[in-house]
PDB file of N, CA and C in Angstrom:
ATOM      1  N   UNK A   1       3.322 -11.172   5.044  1.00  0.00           N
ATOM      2  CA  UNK A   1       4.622 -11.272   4.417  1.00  0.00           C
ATOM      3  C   UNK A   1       4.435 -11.452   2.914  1.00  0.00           C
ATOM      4  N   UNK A   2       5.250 -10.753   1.910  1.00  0.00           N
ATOM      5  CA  UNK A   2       5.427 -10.928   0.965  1.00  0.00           C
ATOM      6  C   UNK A   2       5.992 -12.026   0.118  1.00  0.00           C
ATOM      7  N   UNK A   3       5.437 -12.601  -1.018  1.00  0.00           N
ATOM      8  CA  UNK A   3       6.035 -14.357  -1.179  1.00  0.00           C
ATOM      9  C   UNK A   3       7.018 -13.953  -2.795  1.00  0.00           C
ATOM     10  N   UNK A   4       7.372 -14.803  -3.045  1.00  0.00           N
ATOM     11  CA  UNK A   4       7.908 -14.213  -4.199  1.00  0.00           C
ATOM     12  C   UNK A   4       7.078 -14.571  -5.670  1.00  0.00           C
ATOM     13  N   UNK A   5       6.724 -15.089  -5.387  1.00  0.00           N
ATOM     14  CA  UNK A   5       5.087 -15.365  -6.212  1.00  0.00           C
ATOM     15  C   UNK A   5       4.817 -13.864  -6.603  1.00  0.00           C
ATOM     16  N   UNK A   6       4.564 -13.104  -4.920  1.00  0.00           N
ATOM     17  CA  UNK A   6       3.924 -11.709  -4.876  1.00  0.00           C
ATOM     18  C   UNK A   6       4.830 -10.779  -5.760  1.00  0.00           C
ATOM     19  N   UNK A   7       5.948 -10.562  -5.600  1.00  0.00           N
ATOM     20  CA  UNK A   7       6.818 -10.027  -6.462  1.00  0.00           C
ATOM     21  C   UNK A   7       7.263  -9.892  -7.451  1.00  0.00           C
ATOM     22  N   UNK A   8       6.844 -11.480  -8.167  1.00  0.00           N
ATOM     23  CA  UNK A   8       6.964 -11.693  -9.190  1.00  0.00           C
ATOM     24  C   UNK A   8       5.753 -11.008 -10.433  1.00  0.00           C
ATOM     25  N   UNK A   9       4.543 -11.541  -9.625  1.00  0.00           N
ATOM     26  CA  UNK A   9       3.294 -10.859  -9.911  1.00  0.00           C
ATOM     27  C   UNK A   9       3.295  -9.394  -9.877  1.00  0.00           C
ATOM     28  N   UNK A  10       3.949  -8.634  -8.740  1.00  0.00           N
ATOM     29  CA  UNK A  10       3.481  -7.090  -9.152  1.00  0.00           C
ATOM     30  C   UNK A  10       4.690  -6.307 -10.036  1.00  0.00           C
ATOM     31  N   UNK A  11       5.816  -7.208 -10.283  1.00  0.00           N
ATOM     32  CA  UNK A  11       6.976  -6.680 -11.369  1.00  0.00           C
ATOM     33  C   UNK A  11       6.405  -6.979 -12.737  1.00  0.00           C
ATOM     34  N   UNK A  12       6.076  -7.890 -13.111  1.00  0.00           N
ATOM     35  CA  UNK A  12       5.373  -8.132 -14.370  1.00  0.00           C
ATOM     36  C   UNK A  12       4.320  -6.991 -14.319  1.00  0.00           C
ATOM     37  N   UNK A  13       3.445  -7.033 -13.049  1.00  0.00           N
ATOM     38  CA  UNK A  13       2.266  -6.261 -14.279  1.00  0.00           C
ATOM     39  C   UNK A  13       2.772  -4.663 -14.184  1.00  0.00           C
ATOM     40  N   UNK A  14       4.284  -4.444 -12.990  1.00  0.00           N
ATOM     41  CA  UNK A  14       4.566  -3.007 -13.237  1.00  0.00           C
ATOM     42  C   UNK A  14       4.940  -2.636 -14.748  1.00  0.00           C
ATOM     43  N   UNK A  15       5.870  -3.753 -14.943  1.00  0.00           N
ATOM     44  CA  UNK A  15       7.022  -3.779 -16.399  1.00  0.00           C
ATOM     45  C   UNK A  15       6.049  -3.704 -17.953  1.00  0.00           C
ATOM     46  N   UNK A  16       4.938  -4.796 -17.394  1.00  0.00           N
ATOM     47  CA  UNK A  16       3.706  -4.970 -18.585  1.00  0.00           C
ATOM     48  C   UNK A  16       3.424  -3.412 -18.968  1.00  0.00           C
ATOM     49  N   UNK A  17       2.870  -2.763 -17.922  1.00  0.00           N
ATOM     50  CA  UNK A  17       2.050  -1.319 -17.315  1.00  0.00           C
ATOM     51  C   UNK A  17       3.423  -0.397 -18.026  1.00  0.00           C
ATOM     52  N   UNK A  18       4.318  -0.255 -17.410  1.00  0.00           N
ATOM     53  CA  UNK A  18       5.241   1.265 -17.788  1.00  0.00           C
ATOM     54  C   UNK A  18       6.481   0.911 -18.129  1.00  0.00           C
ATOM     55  N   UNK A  19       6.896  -0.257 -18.315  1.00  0.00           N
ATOM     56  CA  UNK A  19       8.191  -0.377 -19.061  1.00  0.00           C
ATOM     57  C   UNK A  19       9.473  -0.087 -18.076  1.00  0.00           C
ATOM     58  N   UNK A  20      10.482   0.810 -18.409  1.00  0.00           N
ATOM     59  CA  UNK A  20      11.666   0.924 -17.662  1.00  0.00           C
ATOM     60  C   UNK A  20      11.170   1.916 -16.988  1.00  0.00           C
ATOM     61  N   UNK A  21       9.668   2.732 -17.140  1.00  0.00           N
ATOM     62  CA  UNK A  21       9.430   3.497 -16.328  1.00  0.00           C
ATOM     63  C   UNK A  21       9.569   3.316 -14.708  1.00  0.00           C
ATOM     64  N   UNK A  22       9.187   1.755 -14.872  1.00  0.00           N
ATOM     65  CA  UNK A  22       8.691   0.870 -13.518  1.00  0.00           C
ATOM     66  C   UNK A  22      10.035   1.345 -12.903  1.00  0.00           C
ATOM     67  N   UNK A  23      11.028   1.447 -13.166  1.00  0.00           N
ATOM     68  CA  UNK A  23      11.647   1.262 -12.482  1.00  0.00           C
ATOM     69  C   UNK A  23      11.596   2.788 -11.175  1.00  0.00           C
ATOM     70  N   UNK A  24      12.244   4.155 -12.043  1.00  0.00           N
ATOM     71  CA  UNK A  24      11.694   5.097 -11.675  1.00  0.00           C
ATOM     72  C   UNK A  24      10.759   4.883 -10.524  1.00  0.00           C
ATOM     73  N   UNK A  25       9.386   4.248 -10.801  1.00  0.00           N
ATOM     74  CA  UNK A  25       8.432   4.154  -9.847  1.00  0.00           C
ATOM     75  C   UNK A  25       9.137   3.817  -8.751  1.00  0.00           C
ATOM     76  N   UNK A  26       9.193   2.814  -8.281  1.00  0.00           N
ATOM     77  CA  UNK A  26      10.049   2.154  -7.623  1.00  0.00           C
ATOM     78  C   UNK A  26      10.739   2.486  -6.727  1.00  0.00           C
ATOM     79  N   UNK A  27      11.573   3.358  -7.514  1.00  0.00           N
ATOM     80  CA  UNK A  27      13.211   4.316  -6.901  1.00  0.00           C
ATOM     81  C   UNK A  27      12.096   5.628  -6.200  1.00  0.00           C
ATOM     82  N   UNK A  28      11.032   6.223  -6.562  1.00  0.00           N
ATOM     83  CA  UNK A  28      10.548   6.630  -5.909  1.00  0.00           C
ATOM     84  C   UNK A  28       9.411   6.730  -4.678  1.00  0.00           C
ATOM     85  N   UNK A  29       9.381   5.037  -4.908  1.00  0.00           N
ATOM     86  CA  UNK A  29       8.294   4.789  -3.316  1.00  0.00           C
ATOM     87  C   UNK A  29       9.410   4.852  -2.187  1.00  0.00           C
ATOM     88  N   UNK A  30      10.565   4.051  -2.701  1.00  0.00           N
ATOM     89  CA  UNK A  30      11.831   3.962  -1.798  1.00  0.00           C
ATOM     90  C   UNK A  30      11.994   4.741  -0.864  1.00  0.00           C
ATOM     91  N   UNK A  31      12.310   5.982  -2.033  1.00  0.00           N
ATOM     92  CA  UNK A  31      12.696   7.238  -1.145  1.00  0.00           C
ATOM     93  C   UNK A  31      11.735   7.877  -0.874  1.00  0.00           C
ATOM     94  N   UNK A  32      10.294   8.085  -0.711  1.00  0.00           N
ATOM     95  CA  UNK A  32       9.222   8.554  -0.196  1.00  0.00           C
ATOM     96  C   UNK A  32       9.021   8.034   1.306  1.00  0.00           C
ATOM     97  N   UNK A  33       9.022   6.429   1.491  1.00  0.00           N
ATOM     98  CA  UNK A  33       8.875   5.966   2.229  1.00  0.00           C
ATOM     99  C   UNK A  33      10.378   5.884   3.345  1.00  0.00           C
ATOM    100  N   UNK A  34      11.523   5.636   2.874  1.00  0.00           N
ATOM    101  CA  UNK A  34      12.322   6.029   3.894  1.00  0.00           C
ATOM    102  C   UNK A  34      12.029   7.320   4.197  1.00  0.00           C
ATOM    103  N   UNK A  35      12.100   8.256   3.491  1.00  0.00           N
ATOM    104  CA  UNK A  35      12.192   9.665   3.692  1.00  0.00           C
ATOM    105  C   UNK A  35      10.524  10.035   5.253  1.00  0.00           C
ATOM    106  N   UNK A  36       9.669   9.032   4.975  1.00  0.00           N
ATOM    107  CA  UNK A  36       8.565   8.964   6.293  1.00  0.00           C
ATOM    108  C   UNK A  36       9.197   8.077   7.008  1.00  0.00           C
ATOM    109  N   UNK A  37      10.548   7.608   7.427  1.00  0.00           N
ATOM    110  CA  UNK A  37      10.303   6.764   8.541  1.00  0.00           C
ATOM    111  C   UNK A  37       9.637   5.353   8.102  1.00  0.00           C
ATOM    112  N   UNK A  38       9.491   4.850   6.869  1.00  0.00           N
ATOM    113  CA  UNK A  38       8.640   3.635   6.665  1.00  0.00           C
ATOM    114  C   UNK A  38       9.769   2.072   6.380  1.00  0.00           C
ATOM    115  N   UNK A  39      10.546   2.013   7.252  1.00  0.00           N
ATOM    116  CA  UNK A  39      11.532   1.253   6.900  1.00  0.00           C
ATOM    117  C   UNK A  39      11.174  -0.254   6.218  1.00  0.00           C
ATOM    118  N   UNK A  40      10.282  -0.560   6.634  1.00  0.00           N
ATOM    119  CA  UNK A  40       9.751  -1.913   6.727  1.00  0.00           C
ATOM    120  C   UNK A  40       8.866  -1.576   5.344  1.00  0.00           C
ATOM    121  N   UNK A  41       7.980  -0.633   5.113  1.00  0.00           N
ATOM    122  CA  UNK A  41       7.637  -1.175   3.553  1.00  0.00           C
ATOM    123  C   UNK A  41       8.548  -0.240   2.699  1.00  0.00           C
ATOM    124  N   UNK A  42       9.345   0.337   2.789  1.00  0.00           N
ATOM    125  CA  UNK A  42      10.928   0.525   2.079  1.00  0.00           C
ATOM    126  C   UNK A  42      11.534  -0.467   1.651  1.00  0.00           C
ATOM    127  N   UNK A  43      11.855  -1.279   2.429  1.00  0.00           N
ATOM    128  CA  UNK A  43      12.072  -2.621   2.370  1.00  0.00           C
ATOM    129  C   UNK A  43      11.712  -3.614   1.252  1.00  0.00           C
ATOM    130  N   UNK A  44      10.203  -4.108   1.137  1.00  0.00           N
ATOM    131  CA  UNK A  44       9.055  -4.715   0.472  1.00  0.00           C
ATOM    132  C   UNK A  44       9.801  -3.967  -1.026  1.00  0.00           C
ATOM    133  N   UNK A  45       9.670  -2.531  -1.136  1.00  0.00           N
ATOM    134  CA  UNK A  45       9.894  -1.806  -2.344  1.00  0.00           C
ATOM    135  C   UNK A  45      10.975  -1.927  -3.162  1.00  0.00           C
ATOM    136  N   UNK A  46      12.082  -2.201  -2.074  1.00  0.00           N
ATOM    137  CA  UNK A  46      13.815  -2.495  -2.589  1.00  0.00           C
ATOM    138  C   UNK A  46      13.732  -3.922  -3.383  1.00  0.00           C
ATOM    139  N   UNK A  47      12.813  -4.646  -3.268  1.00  0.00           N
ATOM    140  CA  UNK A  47      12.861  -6.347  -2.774  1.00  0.00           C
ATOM    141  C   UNK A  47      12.281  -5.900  -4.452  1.00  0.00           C
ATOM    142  N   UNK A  48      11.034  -5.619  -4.426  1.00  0.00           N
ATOM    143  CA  UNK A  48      10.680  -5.450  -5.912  1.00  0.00           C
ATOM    144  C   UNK A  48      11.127  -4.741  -6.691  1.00  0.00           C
ATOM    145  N   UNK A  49      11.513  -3.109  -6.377  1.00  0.00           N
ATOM    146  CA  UNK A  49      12.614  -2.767  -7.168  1.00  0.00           C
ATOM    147  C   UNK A  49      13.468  -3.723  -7.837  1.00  0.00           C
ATOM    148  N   UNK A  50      14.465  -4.616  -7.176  1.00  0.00           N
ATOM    149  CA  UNK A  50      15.263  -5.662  -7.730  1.00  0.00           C
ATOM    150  C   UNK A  50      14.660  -6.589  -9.077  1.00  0.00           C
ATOM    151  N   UNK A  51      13.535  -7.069  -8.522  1.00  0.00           N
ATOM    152  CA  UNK A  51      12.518  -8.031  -9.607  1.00  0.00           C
ATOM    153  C   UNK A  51      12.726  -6.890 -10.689  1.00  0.00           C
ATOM    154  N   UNK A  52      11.887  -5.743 -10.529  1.00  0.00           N
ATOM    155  CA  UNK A  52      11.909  -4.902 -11.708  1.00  0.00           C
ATOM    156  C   UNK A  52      12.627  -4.827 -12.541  1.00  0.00           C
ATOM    157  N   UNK A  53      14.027  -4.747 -11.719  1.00  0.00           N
ATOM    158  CA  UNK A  53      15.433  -4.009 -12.842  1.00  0.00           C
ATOM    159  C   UNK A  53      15.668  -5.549 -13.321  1.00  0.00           C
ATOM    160  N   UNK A  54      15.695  -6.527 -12.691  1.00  0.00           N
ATOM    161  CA  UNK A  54      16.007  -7.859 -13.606  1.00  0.00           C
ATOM    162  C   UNK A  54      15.470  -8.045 -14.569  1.00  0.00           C
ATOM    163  N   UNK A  55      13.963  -7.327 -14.935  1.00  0.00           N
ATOM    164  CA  UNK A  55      12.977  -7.772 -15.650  1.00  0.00           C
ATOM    165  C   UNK A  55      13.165  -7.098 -17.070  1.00  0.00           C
ATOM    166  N   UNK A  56      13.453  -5.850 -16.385  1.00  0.00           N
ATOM    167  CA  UNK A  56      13.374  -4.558 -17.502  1.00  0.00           C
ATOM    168  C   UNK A  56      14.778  -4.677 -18.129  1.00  0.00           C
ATOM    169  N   UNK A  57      16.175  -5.344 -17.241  1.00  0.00           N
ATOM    170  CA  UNK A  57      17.018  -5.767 -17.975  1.00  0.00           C
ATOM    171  C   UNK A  57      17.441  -6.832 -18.580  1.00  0.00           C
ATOM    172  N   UNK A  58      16.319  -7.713 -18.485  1.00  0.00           N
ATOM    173  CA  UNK A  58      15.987  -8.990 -19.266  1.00  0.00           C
ATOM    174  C   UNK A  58      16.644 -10.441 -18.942  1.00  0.00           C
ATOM    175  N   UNK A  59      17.319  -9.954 -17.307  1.00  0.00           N
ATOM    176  CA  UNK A  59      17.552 -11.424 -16.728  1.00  0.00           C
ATOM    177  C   UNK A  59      16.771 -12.261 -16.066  1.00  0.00           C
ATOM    178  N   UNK A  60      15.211 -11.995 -16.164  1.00  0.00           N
ATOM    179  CA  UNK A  60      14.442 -12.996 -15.820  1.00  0.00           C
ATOM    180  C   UNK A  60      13.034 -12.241 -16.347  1.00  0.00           C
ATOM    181  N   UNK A  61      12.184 -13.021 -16.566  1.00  0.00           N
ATOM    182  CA  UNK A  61      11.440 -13.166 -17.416  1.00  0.00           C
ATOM    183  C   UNK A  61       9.913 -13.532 -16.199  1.00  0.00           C
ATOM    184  N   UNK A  62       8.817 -13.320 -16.882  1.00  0.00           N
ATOM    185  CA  UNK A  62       7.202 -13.360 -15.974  1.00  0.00           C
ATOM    186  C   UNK A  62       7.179 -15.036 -15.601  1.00  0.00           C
ATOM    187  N   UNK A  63       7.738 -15.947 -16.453  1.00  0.00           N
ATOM    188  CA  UNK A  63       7.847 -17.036 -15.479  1.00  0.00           C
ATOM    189  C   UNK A  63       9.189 -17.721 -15.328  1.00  0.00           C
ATOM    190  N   UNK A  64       9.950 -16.823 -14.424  1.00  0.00           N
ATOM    191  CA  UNK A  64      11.494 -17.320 -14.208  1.00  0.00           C
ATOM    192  C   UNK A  64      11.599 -17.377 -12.914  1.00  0.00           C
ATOM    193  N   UNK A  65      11.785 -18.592 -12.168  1.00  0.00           N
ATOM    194  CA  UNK A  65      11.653 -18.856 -10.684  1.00  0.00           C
ATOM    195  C   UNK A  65      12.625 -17.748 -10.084  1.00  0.00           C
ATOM    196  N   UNK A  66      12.304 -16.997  -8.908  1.00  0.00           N
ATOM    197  CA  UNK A  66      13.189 -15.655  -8.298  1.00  0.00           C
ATOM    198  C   UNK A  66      12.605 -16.917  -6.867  1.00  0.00           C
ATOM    199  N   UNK A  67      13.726 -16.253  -5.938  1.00  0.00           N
ATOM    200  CA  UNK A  67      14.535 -16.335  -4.714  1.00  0.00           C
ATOM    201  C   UNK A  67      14.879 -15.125  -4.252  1.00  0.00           C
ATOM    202  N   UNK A  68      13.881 -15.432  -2.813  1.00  0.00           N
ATOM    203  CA  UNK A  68      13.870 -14.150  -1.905  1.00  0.00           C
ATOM    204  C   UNK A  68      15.219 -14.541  -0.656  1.00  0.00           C
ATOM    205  N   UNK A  69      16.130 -13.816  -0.568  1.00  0.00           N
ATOM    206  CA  UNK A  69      17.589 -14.271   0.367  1.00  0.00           C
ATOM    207  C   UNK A  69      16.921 -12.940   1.445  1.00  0.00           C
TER     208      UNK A  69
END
């Protein structure tokens, strides 16, 4: 299972790495992986997608406590 530690960690070093590109990335594991039937790490991807776009839109920051609902 993914912690939000984990999420937090791979949105930073996406955002560090490619900027608003990250996001893009993202939007395209999504739909790669639904598009195989991969619901469950589709899932994982949406979860960080989210971290991403908060990051890249500057409502939370590499050490801003996130909450996985």
């Amino acid at each position: 299972m993914i912690t939000a530690e984990d999420l937090r960690s791979l949105a930073t070093y996406l955002v560090d790495r490619h900027g608003h590109i990250a996001v893009d990335y993202a939007n395209r594991a999504v739909f790669e992986l639904e598009a195989q039937g991969e619901e469950y790490r589709a899932d994982a991807w949406k979860a960080l997608r989210s971290v991403v776009v908060d990051m890249v839109e500057g409502r939370i920051t590499n050490d801003s406590p996130i909450t996985i609902q």
